[in-house]
N, C-alpha and C. Protein backbone atom coordinates (compact mmCIF):
# COMPACT_ATOMS: atom_id res chain seq x y z
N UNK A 1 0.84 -1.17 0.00
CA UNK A 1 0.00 0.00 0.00
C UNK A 1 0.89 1.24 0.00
N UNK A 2 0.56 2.30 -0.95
CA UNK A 2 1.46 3.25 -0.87
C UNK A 2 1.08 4.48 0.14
N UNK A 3 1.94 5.09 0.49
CA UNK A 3 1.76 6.05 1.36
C UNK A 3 1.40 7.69 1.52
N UNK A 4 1.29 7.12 -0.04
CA UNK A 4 0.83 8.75 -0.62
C UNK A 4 -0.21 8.24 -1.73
N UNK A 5 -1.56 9.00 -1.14
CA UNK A 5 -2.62 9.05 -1.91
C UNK A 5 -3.05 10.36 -2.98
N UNK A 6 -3.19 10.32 -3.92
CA UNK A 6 -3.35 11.49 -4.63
C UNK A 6 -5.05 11.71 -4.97
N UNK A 7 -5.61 11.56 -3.54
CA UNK A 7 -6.87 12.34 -4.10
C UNK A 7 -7.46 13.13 -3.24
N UNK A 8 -8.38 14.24 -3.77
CA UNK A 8 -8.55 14.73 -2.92
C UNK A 8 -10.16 14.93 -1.75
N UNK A 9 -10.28 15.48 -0.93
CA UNK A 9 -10.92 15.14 0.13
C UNK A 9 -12.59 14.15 -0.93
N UNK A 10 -12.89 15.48 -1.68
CA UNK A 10 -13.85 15.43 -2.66
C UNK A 10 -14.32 14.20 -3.94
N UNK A 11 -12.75 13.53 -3.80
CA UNK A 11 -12.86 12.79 -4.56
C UNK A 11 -13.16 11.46 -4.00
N UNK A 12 -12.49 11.61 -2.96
CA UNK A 12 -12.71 10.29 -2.20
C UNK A 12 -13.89 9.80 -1.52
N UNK A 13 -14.61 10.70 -1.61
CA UNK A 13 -16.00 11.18 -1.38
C UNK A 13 -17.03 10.72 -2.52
N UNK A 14 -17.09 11.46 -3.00
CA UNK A 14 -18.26 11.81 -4.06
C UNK A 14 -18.11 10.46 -5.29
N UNK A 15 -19.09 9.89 -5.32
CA UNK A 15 -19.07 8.66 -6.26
C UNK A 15 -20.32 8.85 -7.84
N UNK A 16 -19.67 8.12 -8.82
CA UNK A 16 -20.60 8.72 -9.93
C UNK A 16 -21.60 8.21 -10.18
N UNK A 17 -21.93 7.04 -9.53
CA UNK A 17 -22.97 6.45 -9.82
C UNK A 17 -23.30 5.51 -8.02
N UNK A 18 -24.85 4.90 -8.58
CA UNK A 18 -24.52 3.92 -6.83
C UNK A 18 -24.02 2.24 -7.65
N UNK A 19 -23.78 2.27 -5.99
CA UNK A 19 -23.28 0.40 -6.27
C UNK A 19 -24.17 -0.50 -6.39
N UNK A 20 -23.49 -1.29 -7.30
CA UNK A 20 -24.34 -2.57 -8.12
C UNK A 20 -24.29 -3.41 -6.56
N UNK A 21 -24.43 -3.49 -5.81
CA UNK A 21 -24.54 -4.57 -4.94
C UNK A 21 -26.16 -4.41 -4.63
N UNK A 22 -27.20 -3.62 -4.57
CA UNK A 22 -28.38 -3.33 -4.41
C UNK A 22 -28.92 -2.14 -5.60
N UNK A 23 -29.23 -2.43 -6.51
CA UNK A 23 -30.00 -1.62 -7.27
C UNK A 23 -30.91 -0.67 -6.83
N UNK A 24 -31.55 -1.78 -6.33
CA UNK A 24 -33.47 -1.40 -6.45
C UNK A 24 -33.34 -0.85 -5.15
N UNK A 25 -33.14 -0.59 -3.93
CA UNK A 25 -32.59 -0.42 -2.94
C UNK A 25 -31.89 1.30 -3.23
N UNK A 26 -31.02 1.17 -3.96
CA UNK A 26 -30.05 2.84 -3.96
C UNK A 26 -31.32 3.56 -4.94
N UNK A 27 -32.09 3.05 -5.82
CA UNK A 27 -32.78 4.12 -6.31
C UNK A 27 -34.02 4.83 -5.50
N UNK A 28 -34.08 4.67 -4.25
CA UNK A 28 -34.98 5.28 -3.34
C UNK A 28 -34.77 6.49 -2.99
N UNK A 29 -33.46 6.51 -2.95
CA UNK A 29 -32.80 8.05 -3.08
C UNK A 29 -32.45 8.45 -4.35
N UNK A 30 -31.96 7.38 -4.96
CA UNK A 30 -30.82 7.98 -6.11
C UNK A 30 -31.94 8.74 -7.24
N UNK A 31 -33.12 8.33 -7.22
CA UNK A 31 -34.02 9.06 -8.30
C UNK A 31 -33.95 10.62 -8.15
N UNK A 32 -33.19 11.54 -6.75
CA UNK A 32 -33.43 12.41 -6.44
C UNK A 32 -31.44 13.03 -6.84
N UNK A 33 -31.19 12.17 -7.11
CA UNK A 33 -29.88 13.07 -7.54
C UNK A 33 -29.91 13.71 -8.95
N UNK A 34 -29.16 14.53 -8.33
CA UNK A 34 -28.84 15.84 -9.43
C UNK A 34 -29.03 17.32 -8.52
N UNK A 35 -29.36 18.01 -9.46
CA UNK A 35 -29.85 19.87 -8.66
C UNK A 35 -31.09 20.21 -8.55
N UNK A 36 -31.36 20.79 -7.69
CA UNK A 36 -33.24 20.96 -7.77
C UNK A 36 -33.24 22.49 -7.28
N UNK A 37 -34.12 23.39 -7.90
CA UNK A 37 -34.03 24.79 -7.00
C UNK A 37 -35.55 24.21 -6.20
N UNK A 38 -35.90 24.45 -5.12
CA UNK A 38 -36.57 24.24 -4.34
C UNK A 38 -37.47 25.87 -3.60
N UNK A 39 -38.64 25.55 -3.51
CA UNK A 39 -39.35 27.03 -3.41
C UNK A 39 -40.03 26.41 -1.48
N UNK A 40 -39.75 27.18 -0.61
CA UNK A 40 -39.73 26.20 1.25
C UNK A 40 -41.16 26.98 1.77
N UNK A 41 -41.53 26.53 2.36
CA UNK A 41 -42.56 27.18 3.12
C UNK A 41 -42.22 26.78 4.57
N UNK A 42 -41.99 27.56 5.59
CA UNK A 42 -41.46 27.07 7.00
C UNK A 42 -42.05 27.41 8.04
N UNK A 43 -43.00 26.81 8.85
CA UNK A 43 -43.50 27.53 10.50
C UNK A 43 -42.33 27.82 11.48
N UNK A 44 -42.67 29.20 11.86
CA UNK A 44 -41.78 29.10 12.92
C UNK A 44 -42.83 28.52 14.22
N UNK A 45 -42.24 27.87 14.71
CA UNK A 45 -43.14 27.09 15.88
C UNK A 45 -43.46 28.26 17.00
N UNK A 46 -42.30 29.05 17.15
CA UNK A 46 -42.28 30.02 18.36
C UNK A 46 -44.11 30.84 17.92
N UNK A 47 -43.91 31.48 16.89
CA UNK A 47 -44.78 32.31 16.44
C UNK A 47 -46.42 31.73 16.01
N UNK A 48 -45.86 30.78 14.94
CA UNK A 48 -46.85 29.90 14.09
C UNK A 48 -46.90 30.85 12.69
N UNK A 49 -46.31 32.13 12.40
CA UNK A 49 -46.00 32.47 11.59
C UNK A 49 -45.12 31.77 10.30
N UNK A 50 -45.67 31.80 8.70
CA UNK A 50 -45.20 30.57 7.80
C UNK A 50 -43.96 32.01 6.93
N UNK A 51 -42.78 31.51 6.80
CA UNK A 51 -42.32 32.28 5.88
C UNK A 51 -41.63 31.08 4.72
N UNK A 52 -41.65 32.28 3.86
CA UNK A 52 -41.22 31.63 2.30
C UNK A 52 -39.87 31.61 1.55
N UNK A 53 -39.22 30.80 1.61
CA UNK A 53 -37.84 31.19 0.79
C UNK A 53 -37.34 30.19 -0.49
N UNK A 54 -36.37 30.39 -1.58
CA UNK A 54 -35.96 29.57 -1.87
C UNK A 54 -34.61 29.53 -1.45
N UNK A 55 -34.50 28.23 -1.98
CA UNK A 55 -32.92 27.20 -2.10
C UNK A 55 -32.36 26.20 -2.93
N UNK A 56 -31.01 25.83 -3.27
CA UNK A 56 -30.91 24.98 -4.18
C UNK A 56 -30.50 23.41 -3.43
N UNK A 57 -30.80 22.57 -4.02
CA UNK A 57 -30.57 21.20 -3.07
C UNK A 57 -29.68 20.52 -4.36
N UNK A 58 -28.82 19.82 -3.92
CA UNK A 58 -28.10 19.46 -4.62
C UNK A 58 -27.78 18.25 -4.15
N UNK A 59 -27.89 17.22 -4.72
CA UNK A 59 -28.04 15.79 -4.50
C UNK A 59 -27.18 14.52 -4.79
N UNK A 60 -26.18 14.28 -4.37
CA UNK A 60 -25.56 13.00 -5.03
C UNK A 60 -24.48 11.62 -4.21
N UNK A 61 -24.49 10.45 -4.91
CA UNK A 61 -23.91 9.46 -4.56
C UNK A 61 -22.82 9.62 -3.65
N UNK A 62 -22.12 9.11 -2.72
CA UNK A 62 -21.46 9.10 -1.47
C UNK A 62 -20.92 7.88 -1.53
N UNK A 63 -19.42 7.13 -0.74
CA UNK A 63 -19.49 6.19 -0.24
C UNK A 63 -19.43 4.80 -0.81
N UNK A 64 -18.47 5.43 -1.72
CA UNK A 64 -18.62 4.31 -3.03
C UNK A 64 -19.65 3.77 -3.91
N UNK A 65 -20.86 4.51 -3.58
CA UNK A 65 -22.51 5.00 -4.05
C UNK A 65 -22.95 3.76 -3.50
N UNK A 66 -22.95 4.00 -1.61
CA UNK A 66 -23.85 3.10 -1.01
C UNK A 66 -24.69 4.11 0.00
N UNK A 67 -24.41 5.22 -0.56
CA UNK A 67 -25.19 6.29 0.31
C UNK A 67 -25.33 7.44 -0.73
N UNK A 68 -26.06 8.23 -0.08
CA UNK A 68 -26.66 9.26 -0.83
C UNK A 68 -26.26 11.33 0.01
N UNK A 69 -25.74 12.15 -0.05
CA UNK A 69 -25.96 12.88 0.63
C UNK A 69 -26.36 14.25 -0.34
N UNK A 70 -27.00 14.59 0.80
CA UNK A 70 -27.24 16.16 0.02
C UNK A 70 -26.99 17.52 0.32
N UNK A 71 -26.85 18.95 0.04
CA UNK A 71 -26.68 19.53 0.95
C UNK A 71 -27.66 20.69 0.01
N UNK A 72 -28.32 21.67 0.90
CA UNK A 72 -29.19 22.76 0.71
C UNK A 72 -28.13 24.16 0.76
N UNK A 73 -28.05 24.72 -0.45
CA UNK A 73 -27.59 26.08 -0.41
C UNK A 73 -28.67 27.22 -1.00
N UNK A 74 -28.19 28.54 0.11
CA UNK A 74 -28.74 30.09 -0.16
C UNK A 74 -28.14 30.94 -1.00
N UNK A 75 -28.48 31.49 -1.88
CA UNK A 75 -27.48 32.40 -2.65
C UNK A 75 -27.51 33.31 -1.64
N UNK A 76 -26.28 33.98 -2.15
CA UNK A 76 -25.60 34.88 -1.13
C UNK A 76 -24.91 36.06 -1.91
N UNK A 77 -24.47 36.94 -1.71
CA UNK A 77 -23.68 38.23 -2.39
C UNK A 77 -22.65 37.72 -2.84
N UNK A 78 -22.21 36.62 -2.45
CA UNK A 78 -20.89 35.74 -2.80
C UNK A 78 -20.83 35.06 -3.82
N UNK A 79 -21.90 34.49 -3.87
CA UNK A 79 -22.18 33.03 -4.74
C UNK A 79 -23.45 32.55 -3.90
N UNK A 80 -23.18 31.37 -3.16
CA UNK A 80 -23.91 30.39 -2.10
C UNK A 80 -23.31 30.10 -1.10
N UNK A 81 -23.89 30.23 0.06
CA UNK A 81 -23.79 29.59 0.99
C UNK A 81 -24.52 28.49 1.36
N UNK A 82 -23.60 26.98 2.20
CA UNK A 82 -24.34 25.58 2.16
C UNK A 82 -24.78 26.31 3.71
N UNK A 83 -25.76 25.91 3.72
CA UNK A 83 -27.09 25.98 5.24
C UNK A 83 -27.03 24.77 6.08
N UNK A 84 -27.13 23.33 5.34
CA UNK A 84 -27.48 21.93 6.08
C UNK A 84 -27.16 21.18 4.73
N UNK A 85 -26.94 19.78 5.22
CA UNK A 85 -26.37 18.53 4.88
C UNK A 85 -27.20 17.84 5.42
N UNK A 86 -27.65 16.35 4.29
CA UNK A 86 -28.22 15.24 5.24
C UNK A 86 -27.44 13.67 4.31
N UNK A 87 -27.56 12.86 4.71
CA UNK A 87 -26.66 11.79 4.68
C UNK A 87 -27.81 11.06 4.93
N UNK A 88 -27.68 9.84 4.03
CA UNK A 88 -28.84 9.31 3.58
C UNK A 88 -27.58 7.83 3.42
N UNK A 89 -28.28 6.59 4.39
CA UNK A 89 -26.95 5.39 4.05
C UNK A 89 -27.79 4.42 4.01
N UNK A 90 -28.06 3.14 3.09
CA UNK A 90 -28.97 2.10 3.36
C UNK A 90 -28.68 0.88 4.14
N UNK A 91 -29.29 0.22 4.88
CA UNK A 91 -28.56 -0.42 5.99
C UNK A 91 -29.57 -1.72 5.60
N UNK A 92 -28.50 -2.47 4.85
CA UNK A 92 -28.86 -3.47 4.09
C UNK A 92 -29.42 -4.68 5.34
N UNK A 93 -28.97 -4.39 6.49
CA UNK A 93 -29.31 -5.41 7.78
C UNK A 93 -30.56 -5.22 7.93
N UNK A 94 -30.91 -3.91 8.71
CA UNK A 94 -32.42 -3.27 8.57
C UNK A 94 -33.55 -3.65 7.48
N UNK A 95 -33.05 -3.35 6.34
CA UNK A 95 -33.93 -3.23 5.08
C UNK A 95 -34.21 -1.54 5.17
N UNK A 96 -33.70 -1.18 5.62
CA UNK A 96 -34.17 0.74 5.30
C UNK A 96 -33.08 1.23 5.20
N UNK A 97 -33.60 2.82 5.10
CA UNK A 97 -32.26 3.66 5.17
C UNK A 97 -32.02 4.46 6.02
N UNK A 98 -30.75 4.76 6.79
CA UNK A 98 -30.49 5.81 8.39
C UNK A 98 -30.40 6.67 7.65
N UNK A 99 -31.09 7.76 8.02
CA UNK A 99 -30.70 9.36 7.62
C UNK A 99 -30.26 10.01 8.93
N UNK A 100 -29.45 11.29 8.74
CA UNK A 100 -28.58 12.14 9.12
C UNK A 100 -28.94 13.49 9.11
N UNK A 101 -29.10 14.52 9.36
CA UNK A 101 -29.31 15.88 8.99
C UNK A 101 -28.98 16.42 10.13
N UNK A 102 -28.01 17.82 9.42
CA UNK A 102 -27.45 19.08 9.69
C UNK A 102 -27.71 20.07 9.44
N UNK A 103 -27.95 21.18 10.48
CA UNK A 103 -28.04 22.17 10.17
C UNK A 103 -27.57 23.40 10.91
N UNK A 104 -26.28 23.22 10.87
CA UNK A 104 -25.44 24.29 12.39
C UNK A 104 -26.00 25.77 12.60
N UNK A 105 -26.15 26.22 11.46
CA UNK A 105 -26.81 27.56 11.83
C UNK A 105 -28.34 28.11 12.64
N UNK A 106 -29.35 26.85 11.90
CA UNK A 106 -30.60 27.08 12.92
C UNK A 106 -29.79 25.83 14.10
N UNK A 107 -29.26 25.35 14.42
CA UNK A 107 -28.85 24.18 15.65
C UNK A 107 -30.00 23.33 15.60
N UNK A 108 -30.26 22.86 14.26
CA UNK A 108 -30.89 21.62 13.81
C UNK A 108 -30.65 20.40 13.15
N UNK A 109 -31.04 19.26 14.29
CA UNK A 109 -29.98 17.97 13.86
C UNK A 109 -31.11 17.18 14.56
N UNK A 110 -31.23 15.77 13.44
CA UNK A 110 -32.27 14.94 13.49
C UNK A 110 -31.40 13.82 12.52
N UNK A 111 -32.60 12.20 13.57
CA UNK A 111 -31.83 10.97 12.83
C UNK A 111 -32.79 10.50 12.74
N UNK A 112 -33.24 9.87 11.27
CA UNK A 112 -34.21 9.35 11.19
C UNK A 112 -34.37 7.94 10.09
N UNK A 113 -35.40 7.53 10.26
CA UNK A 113 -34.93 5.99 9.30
C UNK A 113 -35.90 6.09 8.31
N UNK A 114 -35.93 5.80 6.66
CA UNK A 114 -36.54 5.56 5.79
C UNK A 114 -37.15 4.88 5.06
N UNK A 115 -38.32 4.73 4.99
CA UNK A 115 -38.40 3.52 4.36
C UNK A 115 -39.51 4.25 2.69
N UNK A 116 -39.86 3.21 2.09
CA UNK A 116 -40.98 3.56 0.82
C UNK A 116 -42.38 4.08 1.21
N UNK A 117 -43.14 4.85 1.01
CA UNK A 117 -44.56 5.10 1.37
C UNK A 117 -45.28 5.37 0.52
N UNK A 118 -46.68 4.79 0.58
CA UNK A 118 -47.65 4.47 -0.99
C UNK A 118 -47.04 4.77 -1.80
N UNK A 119 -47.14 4.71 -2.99
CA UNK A 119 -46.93 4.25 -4.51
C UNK A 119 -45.59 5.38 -5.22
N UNK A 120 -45.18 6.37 -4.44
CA UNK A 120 -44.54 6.65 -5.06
C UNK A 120 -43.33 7.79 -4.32
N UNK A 121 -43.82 6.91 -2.69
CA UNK A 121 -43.15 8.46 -1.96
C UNK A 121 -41.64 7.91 -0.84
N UNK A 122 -41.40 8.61 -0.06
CA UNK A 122 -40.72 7.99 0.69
C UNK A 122 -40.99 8.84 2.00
N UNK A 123 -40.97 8.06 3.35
CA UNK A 123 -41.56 8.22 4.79
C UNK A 123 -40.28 8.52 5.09
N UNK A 124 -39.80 9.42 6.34
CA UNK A 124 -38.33 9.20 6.94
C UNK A 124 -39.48 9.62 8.69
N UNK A 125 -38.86 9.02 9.31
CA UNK A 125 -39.22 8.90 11.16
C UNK A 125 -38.39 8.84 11.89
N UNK A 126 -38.57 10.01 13.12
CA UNK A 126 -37.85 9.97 13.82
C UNK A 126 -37.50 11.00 14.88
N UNK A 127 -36.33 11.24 15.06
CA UNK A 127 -36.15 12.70 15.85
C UNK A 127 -35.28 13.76 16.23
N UNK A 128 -35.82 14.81 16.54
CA UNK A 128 -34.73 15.92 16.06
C UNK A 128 -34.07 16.30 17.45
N UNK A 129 -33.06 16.52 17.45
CA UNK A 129 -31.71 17.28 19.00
C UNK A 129 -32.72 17.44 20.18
N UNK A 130 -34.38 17.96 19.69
CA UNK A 130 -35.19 18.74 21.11
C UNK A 130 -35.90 17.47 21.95
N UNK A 131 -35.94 16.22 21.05
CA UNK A 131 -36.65 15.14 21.48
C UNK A 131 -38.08 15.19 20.71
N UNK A 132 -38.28 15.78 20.15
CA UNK A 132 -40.01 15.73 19.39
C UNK A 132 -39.59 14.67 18.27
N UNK A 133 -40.66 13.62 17.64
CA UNK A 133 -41.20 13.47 17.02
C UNK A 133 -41.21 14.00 15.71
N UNK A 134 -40.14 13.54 15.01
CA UNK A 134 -40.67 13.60 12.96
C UNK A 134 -41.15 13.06 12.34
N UNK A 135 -41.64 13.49 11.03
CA UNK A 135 -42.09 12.57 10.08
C UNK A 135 -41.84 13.36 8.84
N UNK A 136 -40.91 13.09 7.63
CA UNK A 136 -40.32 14.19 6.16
C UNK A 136 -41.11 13.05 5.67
N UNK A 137 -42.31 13.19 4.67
CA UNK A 137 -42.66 12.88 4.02
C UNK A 137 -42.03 13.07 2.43
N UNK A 138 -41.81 12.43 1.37
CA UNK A 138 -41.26 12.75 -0.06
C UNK A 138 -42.60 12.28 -0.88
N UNK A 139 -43.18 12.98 -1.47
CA UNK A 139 -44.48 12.51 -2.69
C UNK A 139 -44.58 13.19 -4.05
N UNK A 140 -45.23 12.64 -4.41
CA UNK A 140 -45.03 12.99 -6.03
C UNK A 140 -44.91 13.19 -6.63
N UNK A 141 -42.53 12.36 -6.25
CA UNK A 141 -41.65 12.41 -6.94
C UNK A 141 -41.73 12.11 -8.38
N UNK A 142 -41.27 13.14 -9.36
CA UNK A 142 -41.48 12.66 -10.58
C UNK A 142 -39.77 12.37 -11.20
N UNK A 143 -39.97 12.60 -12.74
CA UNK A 143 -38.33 13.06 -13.01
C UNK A 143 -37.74 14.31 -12.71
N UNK A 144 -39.11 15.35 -12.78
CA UNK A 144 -38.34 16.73 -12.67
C UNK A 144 -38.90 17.22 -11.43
N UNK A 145 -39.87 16.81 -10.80
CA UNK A 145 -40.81 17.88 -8.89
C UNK A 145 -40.94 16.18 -8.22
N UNK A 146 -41.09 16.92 -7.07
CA UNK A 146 -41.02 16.24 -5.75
C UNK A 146 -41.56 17.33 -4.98
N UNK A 147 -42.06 16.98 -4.14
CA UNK A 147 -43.33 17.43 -2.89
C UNK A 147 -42.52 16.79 -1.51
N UNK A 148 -42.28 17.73 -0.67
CA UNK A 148 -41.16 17.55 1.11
C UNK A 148 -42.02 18.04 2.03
N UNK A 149 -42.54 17.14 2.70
CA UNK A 149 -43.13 18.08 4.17
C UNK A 149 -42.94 17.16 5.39
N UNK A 150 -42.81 18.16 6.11
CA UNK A 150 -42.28 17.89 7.71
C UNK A 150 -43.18 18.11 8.53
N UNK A 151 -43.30 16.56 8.98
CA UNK A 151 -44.32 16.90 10.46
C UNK A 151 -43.44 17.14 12.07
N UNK A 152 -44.43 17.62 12.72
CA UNK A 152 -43.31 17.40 14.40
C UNK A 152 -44.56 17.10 15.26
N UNK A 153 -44.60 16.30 15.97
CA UNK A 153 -45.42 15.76 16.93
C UNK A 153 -44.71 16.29 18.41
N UNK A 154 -45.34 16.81 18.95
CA UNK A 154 -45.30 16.94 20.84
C UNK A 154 -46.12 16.43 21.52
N UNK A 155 -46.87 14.76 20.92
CA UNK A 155 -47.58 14.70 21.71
C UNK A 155 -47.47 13.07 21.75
N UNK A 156 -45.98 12.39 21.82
CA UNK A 156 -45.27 11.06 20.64
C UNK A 156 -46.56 10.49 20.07
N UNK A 157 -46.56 11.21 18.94
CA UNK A 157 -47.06 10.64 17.84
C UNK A 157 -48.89 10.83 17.55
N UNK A 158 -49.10 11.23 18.64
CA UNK A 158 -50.97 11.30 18.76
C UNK A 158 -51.53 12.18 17.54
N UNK A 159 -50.62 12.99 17.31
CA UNK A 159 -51.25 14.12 16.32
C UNK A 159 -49.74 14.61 15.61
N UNK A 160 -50.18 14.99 14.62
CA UNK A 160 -48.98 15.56 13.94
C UNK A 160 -49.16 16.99 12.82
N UNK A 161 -48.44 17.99 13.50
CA UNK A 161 -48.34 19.23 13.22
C UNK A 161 -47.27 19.77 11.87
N UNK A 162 -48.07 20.30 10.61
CA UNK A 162 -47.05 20.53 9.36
C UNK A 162 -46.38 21.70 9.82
N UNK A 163 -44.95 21.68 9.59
CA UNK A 163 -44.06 22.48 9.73
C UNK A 163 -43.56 23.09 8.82
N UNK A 164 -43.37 22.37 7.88
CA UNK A 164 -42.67 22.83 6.48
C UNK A 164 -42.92 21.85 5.08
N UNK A 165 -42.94 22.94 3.98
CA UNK A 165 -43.56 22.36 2.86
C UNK A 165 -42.46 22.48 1.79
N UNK A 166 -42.02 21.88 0.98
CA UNK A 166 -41.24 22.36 -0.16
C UNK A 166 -41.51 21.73 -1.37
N UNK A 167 -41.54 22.65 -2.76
CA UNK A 167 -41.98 21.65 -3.74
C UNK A 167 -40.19 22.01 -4.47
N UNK A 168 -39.89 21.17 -5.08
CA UNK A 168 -38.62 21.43 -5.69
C UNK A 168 -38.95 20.99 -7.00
N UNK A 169 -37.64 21.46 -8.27
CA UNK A 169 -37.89 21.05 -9.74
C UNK A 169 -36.66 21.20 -9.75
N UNK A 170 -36.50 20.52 -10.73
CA UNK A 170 -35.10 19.65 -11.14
C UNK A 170 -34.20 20.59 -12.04
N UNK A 171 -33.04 21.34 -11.92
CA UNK A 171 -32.69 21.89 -13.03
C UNK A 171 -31.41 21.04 -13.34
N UNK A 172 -30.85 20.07 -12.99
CA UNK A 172 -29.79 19.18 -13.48
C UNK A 172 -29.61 17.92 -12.79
C-alpha cells in the first residue's frame, strides 16, 4: 500500500454512480440526484407564523454509491452559501435507510430511518436534537418535482403538526 494518496478530500468522497450490490434499494434516493431549485414554506413554531424562501438542493452518490448525501444552499452576495447537509446510508441489515441531517446555523440535527410510502413516496421517522417526534414525508416524486413536508409531533405521535412544505424542480 502506498503512502501517498493522490486524491482529494472530494474525490474520495463523491461517487458517480450507486453500487451494483443493491440496485433497487439505492434508487430510493438515487431518483433524487442531481440539482433541484426548491421554493420552502417554513413555521416558525415560536410564532406559528409561515415564511417563504428559496434554495438549491443538490443531490448525489457518497461512499462508493452506497449512500446518498445532500446539501441545501442560499445564494448569497458571494455566490452560495451551504445551510445543512443530510446523509442518507442504506442499511442493508435493517432493510431501510439511516438518515442524518445538519443544520449548524438554525442548531438543527435529526436521525431518522426511511423507508418507501404508498406508490410513489418515501416516509423518513424519527427525531430531532429537542426530542419531538418527525415525520419528512417525499411525494409525487417525478423526473423533474417532488413534494417535502415535515411533520413534528409533541404529543409522541398522537397528532402531527405541518411544519414545512417544499416543492422542488429539477434543473440538473
Amino acid at each position: 500500500m502506498s503512502d501517498s494518496v493522490d486524491l482529494s478530500f472530494a474525490d474520495a468522497l463523491i461517487s458517480d454512480a450507486p453500487t451494483a450490490k443493491y440496485p433497487n434499494r439505492m434508487s430510493r434516493f438515487g431518483r433524487l440526484v442531481g440539482r433541484w431549485n426548491v421554493h420552502s414554506r417554513r413555521m416558525d413554531e415560536a410564532t406559528g407564523h409561515w415564511h417563504e424562501s428559496d434554495f438549491v438542493w443538490v443531490v448525489g452518490y457518497i461512499l462508493d454509491g452506497q449512500a446518498v448525501q445532500d446539501v441545501a444552499l442560499v445564494a448569497t452576495e458571494g455566490g452560495y452559501s451551504t445551510i445543512a447537509t443530510a446523509v442518507r446510508v442504506y442499511d442493508r441489515e435493517m432493510g431501510a435507510w439511516r438518515v442524518s441531517y445538519f443544520e449548524p446555523e438554525r442548531g438543527e440535527y435529526a436521525h431518522l430511518v426511511a423507508t418507501a410510502h404508498k406508490r410513489d413516496g418515501i416516509r423518513q421517522d424519527g427525531t430531532r436534537n429537542d426530542g419531538l417526534l418527525i415525520r419528512w414525508n417525499f411525494s409525487k416524486i417525478t423526473e423533474n418535482t417532488y413534494l417535502w413536508e415535515s411533520f413534528v409531533s409533541e404529543d409522541e405521535g398522537a397528532t402531527w403538526v405541518l411544519n414545512e412544505h417544499n416543492e422542488g424542480v429539477r434543473i440538473g
